[in-house]
PDB file of N, CA and C in Angstrom:
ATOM      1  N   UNK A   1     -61.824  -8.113-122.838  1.00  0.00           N
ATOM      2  CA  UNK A   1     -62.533  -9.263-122.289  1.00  0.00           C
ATOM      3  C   UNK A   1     -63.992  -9.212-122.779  1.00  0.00           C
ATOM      4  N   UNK A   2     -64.336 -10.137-123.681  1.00  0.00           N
ATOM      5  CA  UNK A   2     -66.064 -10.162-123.789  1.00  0.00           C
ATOM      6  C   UNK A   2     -66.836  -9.954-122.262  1.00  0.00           C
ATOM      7  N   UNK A   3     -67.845  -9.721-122.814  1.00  0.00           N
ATOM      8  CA  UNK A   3     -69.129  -9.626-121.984  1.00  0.00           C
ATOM      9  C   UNK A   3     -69.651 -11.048-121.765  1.00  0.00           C
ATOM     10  N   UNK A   4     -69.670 -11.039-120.185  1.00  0.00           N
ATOM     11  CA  UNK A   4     -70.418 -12.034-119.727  1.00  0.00           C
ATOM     12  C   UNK A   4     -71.901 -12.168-119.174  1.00  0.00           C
ATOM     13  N   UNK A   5     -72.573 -13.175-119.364  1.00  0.00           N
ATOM     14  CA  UNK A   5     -74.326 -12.990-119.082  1.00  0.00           C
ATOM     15  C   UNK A   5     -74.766 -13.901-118.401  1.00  0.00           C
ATOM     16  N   UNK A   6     -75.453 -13.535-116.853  1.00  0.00           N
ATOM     17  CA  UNK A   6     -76.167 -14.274-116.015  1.00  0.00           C
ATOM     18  C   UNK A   6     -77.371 -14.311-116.232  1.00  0.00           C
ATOM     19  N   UNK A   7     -77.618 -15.694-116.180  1.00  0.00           N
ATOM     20  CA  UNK A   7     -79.084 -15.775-115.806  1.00  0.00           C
ATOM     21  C   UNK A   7     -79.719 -15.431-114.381  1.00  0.00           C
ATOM     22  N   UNK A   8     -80.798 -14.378-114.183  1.00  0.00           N
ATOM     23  CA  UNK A   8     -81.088 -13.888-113.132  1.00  0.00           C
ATOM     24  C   UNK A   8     -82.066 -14.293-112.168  1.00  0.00           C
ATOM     25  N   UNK A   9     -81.868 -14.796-111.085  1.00  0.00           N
ATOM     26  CA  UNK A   9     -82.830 -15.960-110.008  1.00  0.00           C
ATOM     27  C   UNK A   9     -84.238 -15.378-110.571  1.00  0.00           C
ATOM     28  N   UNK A  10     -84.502 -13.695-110.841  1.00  0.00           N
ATOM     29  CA  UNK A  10     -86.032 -13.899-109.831  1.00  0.00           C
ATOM     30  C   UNK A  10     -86.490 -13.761-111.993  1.00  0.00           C
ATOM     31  N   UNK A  11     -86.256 -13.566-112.653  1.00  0.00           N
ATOM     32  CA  UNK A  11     -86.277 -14.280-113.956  1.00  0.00           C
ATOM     33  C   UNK A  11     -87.066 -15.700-114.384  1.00  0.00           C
ATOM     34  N   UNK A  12     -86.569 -16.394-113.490  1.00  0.00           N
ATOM     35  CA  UNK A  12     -87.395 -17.636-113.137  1.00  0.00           C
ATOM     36  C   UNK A  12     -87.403 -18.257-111.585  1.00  0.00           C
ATOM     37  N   UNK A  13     -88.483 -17.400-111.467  1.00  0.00           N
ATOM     38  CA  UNK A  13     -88.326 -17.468-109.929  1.00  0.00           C
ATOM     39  C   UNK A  13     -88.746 -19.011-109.454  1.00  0.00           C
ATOM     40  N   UNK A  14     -89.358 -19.222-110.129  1.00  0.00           N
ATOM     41  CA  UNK A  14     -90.230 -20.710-109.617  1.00  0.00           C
ATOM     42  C   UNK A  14     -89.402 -22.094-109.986  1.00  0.00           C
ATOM     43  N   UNK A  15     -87.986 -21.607-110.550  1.00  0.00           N
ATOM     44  CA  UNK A  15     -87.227 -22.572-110.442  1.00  0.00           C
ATOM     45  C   UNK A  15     -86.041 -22.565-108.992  1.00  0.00           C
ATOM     46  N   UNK A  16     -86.188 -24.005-108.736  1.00  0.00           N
ATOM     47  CA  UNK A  16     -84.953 -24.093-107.610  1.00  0.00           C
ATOM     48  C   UNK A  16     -83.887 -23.683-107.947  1.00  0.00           C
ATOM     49  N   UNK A  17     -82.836 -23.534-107.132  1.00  0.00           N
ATOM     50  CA  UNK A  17     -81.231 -23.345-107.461  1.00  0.00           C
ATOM     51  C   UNK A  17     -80.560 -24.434-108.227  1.00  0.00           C
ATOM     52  N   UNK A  18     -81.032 -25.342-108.073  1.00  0.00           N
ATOM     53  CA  UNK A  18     -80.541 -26.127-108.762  1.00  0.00           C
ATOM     54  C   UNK A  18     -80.989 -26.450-110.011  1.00  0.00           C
ATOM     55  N   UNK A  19     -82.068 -26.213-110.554  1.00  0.00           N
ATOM     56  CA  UNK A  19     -82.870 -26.524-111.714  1.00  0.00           C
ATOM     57  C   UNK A  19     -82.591 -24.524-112.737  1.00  0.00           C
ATOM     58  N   UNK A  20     -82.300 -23.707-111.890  1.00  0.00           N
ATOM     59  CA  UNK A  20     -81.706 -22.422-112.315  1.00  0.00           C
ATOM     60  C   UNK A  20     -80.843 -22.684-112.737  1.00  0.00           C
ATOM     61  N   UNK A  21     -79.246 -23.223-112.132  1.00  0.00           N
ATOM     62  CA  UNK A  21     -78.158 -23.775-112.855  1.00  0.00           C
ATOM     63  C   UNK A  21     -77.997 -24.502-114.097  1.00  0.00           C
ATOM     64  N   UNK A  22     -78.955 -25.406-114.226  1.00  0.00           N
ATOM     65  CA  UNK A  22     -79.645 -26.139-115.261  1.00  0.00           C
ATOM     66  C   UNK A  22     -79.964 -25.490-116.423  1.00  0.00           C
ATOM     67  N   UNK A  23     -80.621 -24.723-115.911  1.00  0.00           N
ATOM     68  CA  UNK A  23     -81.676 -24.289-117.077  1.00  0.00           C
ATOM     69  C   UNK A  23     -80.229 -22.880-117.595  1.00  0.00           C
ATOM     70  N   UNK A  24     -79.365 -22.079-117.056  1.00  0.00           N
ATOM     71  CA  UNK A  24     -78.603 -21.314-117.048  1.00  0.00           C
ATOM     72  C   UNK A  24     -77.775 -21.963-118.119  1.00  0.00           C
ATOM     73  N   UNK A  25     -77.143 -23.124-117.809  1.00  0.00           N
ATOM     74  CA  UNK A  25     -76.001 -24.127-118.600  1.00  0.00           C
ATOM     75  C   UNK A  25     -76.737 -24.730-119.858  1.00  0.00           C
ATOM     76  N   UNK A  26     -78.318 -25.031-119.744  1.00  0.00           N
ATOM     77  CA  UNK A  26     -78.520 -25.480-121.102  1.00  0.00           C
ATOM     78  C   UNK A  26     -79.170 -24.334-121.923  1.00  0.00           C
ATOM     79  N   UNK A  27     -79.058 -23.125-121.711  1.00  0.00           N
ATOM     80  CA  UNK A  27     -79.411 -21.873-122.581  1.00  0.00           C
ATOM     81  C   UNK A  27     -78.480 -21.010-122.832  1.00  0.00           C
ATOM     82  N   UNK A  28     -77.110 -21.483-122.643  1.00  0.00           N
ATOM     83  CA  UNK A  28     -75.928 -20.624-123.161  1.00  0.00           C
ATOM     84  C   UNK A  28     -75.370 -19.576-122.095  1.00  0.00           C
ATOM     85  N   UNK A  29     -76.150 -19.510-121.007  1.00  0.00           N
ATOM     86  CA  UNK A  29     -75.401 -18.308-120.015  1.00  0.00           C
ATOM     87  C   UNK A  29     -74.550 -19.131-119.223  1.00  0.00           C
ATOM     88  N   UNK A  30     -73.692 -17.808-119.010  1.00  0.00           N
ATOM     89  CA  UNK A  30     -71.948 -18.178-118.300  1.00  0.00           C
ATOM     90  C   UNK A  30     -72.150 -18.533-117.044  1.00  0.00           C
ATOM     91  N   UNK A  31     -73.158 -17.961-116.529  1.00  0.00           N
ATOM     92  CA  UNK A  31     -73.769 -17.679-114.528  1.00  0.00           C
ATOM     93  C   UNK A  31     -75.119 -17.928-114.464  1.00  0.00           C
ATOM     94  N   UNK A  32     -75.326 -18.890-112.901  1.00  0.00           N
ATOM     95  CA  UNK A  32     -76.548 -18.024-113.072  1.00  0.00           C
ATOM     96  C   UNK A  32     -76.575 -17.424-111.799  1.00  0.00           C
ATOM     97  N   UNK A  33     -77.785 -16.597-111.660  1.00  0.00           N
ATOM     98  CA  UNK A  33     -77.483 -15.647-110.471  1.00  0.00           C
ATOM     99  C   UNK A  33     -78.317 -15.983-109.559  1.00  0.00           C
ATOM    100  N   UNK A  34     -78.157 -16.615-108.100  1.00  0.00           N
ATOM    101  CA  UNK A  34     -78.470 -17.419-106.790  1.00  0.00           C
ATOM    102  C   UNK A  34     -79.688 -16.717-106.158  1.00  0.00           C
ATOM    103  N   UNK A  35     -80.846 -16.697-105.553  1.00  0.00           N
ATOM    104  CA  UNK A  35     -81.027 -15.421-104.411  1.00  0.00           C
ATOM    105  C   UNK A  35     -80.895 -16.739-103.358  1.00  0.00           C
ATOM    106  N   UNK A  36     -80.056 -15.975-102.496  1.00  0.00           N
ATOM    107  CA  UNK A  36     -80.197 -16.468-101.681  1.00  0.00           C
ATOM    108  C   UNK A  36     -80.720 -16.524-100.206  1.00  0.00           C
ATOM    109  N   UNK A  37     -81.844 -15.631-100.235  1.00  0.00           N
ATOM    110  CA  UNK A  37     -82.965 -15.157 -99.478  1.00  0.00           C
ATOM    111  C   UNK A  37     -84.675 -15.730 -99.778  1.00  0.00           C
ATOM    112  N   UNK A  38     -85.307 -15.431 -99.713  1.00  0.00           N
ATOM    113  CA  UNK A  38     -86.640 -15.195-100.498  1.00  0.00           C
ATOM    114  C   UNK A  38     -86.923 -14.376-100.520  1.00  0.00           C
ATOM    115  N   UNK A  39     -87.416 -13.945-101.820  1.00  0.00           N
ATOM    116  CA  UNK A  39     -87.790 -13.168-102.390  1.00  0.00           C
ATOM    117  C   UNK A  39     -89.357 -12.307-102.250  1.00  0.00           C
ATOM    118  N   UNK A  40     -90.521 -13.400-101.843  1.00  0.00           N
ATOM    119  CA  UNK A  40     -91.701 -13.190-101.740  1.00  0.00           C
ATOM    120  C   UNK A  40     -91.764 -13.684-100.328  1.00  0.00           C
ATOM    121  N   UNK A  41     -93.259 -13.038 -99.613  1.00  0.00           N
ATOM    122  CA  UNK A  41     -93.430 -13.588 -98.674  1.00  0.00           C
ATOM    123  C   UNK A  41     -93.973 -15.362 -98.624  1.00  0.00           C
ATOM    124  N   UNK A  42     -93.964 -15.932 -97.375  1.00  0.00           N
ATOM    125  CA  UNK A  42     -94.137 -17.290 -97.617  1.00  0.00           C
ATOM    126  C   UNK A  42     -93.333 -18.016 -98.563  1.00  0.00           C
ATOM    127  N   UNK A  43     -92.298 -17.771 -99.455  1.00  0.00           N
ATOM    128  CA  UNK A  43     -91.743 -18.268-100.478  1.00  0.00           C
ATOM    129  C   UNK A  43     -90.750 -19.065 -99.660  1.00  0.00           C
ATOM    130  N   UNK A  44     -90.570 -20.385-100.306  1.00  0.00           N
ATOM    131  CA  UNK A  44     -89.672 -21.762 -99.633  1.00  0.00           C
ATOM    132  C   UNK A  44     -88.235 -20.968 -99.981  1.00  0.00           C
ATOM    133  N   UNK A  45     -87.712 -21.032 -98.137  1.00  0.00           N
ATOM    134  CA  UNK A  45     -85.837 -21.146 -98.047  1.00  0.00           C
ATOM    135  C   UNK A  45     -85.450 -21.655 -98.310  1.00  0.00           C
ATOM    136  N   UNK A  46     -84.265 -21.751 -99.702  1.00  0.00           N
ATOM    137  CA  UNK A  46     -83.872 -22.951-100.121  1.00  0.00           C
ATOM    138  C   UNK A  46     -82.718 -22.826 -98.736  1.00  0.00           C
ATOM    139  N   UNK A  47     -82.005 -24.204 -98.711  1.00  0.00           N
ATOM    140  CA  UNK A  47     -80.634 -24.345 -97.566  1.00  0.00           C
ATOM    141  C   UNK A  47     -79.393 -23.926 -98.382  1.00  0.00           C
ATOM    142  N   UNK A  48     -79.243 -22.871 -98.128  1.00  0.00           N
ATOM    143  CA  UNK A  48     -78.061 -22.407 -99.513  1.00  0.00           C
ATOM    144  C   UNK A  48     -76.915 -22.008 -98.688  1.00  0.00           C
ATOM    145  N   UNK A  49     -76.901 -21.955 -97.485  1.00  0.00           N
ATOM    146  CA  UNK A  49     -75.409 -22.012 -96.529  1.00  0.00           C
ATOM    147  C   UNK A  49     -74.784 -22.535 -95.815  1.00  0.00           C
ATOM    148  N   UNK A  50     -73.926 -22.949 -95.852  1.00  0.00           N
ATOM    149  CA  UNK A  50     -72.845 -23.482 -94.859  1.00  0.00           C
ATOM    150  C   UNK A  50     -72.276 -24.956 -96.002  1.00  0.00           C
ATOM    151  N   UNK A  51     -71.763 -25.811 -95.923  1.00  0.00           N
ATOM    152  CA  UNK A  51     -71.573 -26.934 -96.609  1.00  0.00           C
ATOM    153  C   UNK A  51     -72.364 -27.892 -96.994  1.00  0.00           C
ATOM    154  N   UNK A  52     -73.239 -27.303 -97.715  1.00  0.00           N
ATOM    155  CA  UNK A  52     -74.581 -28.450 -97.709  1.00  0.00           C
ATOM    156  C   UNK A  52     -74.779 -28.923 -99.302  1.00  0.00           C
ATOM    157  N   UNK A  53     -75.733 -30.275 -99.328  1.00  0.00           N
ATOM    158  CA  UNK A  53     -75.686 -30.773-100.564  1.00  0.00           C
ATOM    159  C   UNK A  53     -75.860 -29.953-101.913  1.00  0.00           C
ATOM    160  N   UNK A  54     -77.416 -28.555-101.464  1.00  0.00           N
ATOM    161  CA  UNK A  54     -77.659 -28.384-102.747  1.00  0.00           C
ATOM    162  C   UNK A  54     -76.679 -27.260-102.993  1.00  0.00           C
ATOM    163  N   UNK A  55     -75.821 -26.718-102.177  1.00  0.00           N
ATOM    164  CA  UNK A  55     -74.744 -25.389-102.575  1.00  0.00           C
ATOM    165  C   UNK A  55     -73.656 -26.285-103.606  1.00  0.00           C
ATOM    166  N   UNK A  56     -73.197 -27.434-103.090  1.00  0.00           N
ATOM    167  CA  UNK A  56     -72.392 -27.923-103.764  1.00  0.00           C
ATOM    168  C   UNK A  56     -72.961 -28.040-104.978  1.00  0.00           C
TER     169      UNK A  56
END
């Protein structure tokens, strides 16, 4: 099985989850990789659980 390559959240941290996916799909990586916490203090929660628009 080849090797597969994520793009890694805190990599570009200052992109949203959704603009990460983006940027993941138009630079050739297979994944990209979510945080789904924050990372820094004060840093914006994205809404990344339960059935919500931007998870989908």
């Amino acid at each position: 099985m080849p090797h597969q390559f994520a793009l890694a959240a805190l990599t570009a941290i200052d992109l949203t989850p959704p603009e990460l996916v983006s940027a993941a799909a138009r630079n050739g990586y297979d994944a990209p990789g979510l945080r789904l916490n924050p990372f820094r203090a004060g840093e914006l929660q994205y809404p990344m659980f339960g059935n919500i628009p931007m998870l989908r």
